[in-house]
Structures are given as structure tokens and as C-alpha cells.
C-alpha atoms as a PDB file:
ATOM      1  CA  UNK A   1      -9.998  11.556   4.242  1.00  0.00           C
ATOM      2  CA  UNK A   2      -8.490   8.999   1.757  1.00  0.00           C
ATOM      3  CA  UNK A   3     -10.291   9.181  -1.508  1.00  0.00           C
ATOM      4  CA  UNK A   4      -9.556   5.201  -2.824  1.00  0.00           C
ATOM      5  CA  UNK A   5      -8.962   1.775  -1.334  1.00  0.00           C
ATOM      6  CA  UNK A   6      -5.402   1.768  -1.360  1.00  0.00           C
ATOM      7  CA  UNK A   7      -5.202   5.030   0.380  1.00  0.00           C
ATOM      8  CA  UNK A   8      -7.829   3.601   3.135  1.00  0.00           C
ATOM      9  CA  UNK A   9      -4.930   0.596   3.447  1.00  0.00           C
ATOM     10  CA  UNK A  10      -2.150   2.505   3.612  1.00  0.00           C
ATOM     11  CA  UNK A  11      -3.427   4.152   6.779  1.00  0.00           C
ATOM     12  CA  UNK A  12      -7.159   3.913   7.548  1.00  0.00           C
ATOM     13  CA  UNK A  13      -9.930   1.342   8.734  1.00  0.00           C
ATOM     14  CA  UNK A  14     -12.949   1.339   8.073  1.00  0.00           C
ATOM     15  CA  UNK A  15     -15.696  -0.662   9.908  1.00  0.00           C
ATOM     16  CA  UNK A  16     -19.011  -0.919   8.918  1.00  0.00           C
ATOM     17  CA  UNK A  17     -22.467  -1.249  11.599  1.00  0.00           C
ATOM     18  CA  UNK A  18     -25.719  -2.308  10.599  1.00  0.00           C
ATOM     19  CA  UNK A  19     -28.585  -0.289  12.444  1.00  0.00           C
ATOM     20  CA  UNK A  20     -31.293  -2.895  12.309  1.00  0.00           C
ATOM     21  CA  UNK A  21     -29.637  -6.015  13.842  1.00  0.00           C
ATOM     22  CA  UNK A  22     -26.660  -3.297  15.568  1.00  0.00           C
ATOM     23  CA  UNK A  23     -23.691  -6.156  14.216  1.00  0.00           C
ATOM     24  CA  UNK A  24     -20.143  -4.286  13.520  1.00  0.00           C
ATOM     25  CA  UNK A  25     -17.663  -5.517  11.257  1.00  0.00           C
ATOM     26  CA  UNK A  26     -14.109  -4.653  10.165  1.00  0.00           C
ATOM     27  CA  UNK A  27     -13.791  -4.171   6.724  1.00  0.00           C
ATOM     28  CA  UNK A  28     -11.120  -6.617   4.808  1.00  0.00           C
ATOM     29  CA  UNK A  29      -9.562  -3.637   2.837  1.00  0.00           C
ATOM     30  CA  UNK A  30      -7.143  -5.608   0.832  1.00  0.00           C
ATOM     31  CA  UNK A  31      -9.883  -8.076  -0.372  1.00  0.00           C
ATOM     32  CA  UNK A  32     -12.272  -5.222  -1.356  1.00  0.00           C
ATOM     33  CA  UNK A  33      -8.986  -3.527  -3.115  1.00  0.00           C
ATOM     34  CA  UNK A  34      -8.535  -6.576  -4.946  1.00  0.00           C
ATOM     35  CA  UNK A  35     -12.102  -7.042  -6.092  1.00  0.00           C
ATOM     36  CA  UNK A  36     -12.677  -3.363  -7.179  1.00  0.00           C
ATOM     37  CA  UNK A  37      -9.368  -2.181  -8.004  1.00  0.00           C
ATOM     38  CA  UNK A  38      -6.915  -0.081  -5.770  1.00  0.00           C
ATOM     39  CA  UNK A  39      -8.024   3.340  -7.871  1.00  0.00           C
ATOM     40  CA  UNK A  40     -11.621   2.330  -6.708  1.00  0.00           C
ATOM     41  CA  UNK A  41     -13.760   5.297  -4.617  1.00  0.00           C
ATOM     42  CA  UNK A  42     -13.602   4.800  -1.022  1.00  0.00           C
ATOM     43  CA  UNK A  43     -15.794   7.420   0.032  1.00  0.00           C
ATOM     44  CA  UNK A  44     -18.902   6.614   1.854  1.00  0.00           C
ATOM     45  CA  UNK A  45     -21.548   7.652  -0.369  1.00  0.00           C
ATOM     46  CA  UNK A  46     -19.302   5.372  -3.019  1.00  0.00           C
ATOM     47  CA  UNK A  47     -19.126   2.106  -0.431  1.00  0.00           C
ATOM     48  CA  UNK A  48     -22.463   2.454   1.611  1.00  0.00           C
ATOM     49  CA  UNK A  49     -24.859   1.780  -1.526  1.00  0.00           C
ATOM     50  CA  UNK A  50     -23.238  -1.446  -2.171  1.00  0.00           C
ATOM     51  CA  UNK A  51     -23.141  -2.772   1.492  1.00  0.00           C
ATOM     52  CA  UNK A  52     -25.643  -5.008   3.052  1.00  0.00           C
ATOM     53  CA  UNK A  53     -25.337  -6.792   6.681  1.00  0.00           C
ATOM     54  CA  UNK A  54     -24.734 -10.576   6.154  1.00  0.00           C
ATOM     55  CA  UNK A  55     -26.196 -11.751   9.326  1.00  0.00           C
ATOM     56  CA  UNK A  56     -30.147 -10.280   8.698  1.00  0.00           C
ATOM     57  CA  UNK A  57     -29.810  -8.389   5.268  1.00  0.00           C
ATOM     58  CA  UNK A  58     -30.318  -5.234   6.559  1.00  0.00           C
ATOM     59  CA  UNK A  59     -29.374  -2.377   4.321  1.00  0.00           C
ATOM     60  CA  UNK A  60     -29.267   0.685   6.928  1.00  0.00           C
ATOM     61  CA  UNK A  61     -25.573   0.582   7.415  1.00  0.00           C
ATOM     62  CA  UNK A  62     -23.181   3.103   8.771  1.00  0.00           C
ATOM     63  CA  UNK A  63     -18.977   3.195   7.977  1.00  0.00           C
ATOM     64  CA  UNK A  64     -16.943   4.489  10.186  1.00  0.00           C
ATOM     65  CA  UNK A  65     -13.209   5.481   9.245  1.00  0.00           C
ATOM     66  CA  UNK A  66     -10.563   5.034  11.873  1.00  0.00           C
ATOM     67  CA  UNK A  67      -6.717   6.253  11.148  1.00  0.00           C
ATOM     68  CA  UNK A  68      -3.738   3.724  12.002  1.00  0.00           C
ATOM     69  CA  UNK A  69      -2.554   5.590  15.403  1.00  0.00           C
ATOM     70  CA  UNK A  70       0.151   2.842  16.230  1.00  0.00           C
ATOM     71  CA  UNK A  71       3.538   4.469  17.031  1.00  0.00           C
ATOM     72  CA  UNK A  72       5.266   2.777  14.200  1.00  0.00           C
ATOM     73  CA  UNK A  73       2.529   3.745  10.939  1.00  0.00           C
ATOM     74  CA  UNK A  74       2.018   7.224  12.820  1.00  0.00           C
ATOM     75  CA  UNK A  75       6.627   7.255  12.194  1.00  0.00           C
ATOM     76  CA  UNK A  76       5.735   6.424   8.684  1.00  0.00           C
ATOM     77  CA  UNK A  77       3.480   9.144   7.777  1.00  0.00           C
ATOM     78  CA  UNK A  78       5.593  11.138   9.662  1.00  0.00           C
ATOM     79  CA  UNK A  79       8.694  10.507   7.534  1.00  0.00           C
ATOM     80  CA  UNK A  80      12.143  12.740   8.438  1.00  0.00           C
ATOM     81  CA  UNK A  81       9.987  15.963   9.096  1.00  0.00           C
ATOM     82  CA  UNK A  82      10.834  18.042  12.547  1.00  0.00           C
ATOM     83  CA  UNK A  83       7.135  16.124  14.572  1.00  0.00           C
ATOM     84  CA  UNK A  84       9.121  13.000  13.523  1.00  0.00           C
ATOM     85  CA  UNK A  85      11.995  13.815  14.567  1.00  0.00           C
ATOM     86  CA  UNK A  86      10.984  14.537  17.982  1.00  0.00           C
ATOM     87  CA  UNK A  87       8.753  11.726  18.256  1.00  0.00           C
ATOM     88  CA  UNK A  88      11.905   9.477  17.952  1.00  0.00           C
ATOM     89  CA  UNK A  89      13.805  11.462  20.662  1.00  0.00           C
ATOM     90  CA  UNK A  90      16.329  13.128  18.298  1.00  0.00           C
END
């Protein structure tokens, strides 16, 4: 799991639920990196303290953390290593 914000954006979601009024929303990650910092934590027990649901208040929130699975950031992390390779039909 990435352990700051611009680790989250370079290949991570997060979106956050609220468990009283059960609203989900995707996380802006380059707004919250530019607020706190890129070097800011980005582990839940760092975010979840701080959140709040803007539709009823609610502070029971959950985060969930979802990697970037498209073909072309999945290349990327891949770089010129053998799964890579393959992957590209070389």
C-alpha cells in the first residue's frame, strides 16, 4: 500500500463512504496533494480522522483503496521487466 499522496496518484484511488447517510465519493487526490503536501501520510488511520461526509456530516466513514488496473498504467509499473514484456506480445 502507498504510504503518501503522491504515491496514492501515481497509481491508486481512493474513495471514501459514509456509513450513516451510505453516500460514496472519489477522492480528488491531486487537490488533497496540493493542500497537504505530496510527502503527506496517506494511510487510513492518517486520512479517516480528518474526513467528514459533506452531504449530512456524518463522521463514520470508510476509505477504500483501489489500484489503477488500466492496460496502459499496469505497462508503466511494469516497466521493461520479463511480465512486461509479455504483456506487450514481445
Amino acid at each position: 500500500m502507498a504510504s503518501t499522496l503522491q504515491k496514492l496518484i501515481d497509481g491508486r484511488s481512493i474513495t471514501a463512504g459514509c456509513l450513516d447517510c451510505h453516500r460514496h465519493q472519489k477522492f480528488d487526490l491531486p487537490a488533497l496533494r496540493d493542500s497537504l503536501g505530496p510527502g503527506a501520510p496517506a494511510m487510513e488511520w492518517d486520512i479517516r480522522p480528518k474526513m467528514k461526509c459533506a452531504i449530512c456530516g456524518g463522521k463514520r466513514v470508510t476509505l477504500s483503496y483501489t489500484p489503477d488496473t488500466s492496460p496502459k498504467k499496469m505497462l508503466q509499473q511494469l516497466g521493461d521487466g520479463p511480465a512486461a514484456l509479455l504483456l506487450r506480445g514481445k
